[in-house]
Protein backbone atom coordinates (compact mmCIF):
# COMPACT_ATOMS: atom_id res chain seq x y z
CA UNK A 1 -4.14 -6.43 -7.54
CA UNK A 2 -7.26 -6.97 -10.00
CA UNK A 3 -6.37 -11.19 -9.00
CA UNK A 4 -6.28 -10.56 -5.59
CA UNK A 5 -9.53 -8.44 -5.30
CA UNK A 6 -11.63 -10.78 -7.81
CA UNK A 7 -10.32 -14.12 -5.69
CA UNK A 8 -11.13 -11.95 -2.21
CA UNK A 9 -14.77 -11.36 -3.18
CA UNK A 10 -15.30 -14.64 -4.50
CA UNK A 11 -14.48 -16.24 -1.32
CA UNK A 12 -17.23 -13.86 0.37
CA UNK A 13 -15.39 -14.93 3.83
CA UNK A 14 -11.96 -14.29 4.22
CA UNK A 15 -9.39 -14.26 7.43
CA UNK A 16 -7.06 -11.84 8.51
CA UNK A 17 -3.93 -12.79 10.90
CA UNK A 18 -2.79 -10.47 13.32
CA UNK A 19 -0.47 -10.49 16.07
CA UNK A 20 -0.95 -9.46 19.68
CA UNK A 21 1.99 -9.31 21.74
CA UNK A 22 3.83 -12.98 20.62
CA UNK A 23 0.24 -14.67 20.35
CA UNK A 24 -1.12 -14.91 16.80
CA UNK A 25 -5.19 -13.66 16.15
CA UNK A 26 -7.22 -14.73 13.34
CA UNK A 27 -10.94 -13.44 12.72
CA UNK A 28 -13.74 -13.32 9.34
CA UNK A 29 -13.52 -10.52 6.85
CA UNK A 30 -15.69 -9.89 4.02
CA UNK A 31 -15.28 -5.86 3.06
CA UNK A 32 -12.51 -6.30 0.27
CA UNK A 33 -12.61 -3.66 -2.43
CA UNK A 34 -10.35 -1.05 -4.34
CA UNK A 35 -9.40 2.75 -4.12
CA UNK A 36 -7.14 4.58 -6.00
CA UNK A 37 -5.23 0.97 -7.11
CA UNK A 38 -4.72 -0.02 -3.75
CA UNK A 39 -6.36 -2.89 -2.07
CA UNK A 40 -8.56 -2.16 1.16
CA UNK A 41 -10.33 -3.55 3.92
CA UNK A 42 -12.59 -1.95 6.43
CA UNK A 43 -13.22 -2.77 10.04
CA UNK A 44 -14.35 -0.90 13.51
CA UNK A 45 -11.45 1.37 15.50
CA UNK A 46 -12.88 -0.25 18.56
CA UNK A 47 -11.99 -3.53 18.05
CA UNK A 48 -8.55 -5.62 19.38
CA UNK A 49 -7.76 -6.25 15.30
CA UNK A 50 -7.74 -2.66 14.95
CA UNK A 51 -5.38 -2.20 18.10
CA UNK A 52 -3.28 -4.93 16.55
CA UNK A 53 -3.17 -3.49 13.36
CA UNK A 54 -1.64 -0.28 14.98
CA UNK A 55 0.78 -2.03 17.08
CA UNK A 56 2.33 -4.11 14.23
CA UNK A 57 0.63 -3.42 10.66
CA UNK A 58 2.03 -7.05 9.09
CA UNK A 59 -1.22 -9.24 8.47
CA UNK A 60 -1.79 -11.77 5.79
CA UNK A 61 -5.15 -13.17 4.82
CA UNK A 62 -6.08 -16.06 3.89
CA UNK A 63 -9.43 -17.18 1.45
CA UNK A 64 -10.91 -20.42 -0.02
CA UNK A 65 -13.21 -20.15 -3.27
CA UNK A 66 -15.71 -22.75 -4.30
CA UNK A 67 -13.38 -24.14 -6.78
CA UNK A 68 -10.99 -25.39 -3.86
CA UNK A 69 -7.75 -22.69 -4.40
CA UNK A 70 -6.82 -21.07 -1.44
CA UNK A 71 -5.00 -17.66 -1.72
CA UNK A 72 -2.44 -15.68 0.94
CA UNK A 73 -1.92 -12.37 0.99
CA UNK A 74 0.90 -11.14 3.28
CA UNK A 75 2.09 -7.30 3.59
CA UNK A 76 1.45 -4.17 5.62
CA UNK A 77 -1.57 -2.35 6.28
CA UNK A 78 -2.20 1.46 6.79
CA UNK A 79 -5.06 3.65 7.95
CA UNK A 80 -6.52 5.77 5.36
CA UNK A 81 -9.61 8.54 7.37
CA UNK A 82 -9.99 10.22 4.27
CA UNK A 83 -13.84 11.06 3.95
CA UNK A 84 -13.81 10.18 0.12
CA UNK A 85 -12.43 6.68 0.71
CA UNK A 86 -15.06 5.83 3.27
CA UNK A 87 -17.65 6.56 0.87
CA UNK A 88 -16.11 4.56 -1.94
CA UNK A 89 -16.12 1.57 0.62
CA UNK A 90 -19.72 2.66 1.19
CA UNK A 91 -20.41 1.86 -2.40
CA UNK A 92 -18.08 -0.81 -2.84
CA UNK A 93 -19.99 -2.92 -0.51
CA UNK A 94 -23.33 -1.69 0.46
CA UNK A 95 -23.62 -4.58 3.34
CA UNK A 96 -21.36 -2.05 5.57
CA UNK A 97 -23.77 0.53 5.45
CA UNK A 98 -25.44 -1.53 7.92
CA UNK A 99 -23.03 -0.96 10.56
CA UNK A 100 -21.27 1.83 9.79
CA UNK A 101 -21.77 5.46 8.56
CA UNK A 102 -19.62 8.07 7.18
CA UNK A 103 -19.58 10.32 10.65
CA UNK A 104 -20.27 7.30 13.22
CA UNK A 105 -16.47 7.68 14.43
CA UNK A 106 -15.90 3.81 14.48
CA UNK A 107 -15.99 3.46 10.64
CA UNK A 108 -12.25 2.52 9.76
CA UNK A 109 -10.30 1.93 6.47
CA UNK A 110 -6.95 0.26 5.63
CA UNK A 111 -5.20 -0.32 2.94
CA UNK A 112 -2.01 -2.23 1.62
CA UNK A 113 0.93 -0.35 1.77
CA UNK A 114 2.80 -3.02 0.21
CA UNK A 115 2.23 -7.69 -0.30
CA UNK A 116 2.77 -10.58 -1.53
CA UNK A 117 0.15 -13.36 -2.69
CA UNK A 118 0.46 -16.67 -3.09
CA UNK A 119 -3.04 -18.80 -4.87
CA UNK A 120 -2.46 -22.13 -4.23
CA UNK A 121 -4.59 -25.49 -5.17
CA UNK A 122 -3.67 -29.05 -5.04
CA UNK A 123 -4.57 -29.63 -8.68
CA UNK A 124 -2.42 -26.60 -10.17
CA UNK A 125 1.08 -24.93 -10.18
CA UNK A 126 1.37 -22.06 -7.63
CA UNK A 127 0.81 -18.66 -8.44
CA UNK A 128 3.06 -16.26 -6.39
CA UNK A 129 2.93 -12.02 -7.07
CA UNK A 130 3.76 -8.92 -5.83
CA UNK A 131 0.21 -6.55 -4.95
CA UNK A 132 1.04 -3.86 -6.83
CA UNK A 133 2.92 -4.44 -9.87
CA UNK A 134 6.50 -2.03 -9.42
């Protein structure tokens, strides 16, 4: 998980792969951090990703760093309102505090119930692990 987090944030710009109906949605995410040893990702509970999320929670992300690996992370995502883990995302990354706030009722939180990455390059042997180590 530490991998996945550390190659997340280095990319600063990440995308996250949804599915609408049978038609495949891709958008930028930045918020990566961790709570409680699981990896999670905010967004707004307004938007279609959210919706998505909902309706099917299998996403996978994918990242480039400056050193030219690419990672994939593919699993399932979850909702987590808990007051405590909105403030840790608060921290976490203090960027969100610009659009969101702990009682704004869009703020949302998700985390990985469960993935897979994959950290790929064309100059090294791919690296393929479970999320959380079981």
């Amino acid at each position: 998980m530490n991998r996945v987090l550390e190659f997340l944030q280095e990319c600063g710009v990440f995308y996250i792969a949804t599915v609408e109906g049978d038609q495949p949605r891709v958008r930028p995410f930045g918020a990566v951090f961790e709570y409680e040893g699981k990896v999670y990702l905010t967004t707004n509970n307004t938007k279609k990703c959210y919706k998505q999320i909902l309706q099917n929670p299998k996403v996978e992300i994918s990242g480039m760093n400056k050193g030219g690996q690419w990672i994939r992370v593919s699993g399932e995502l979850t909702v987590d309102d808990r007051r405590e883990v909105k403030e840790a995302a608060l921290e976490a990354v203090p960027s969100l505090k610009s659009l969101y706030s702990l009682d704004d009722g869009i703020f949302a939180v998700l985390y990985f119930t469960e993935g897979t990455a994959v950290i790929s390059s064309f100059t090294a042997a791919t690296e393929t692990f479970s999320l959380y180590n079981k």
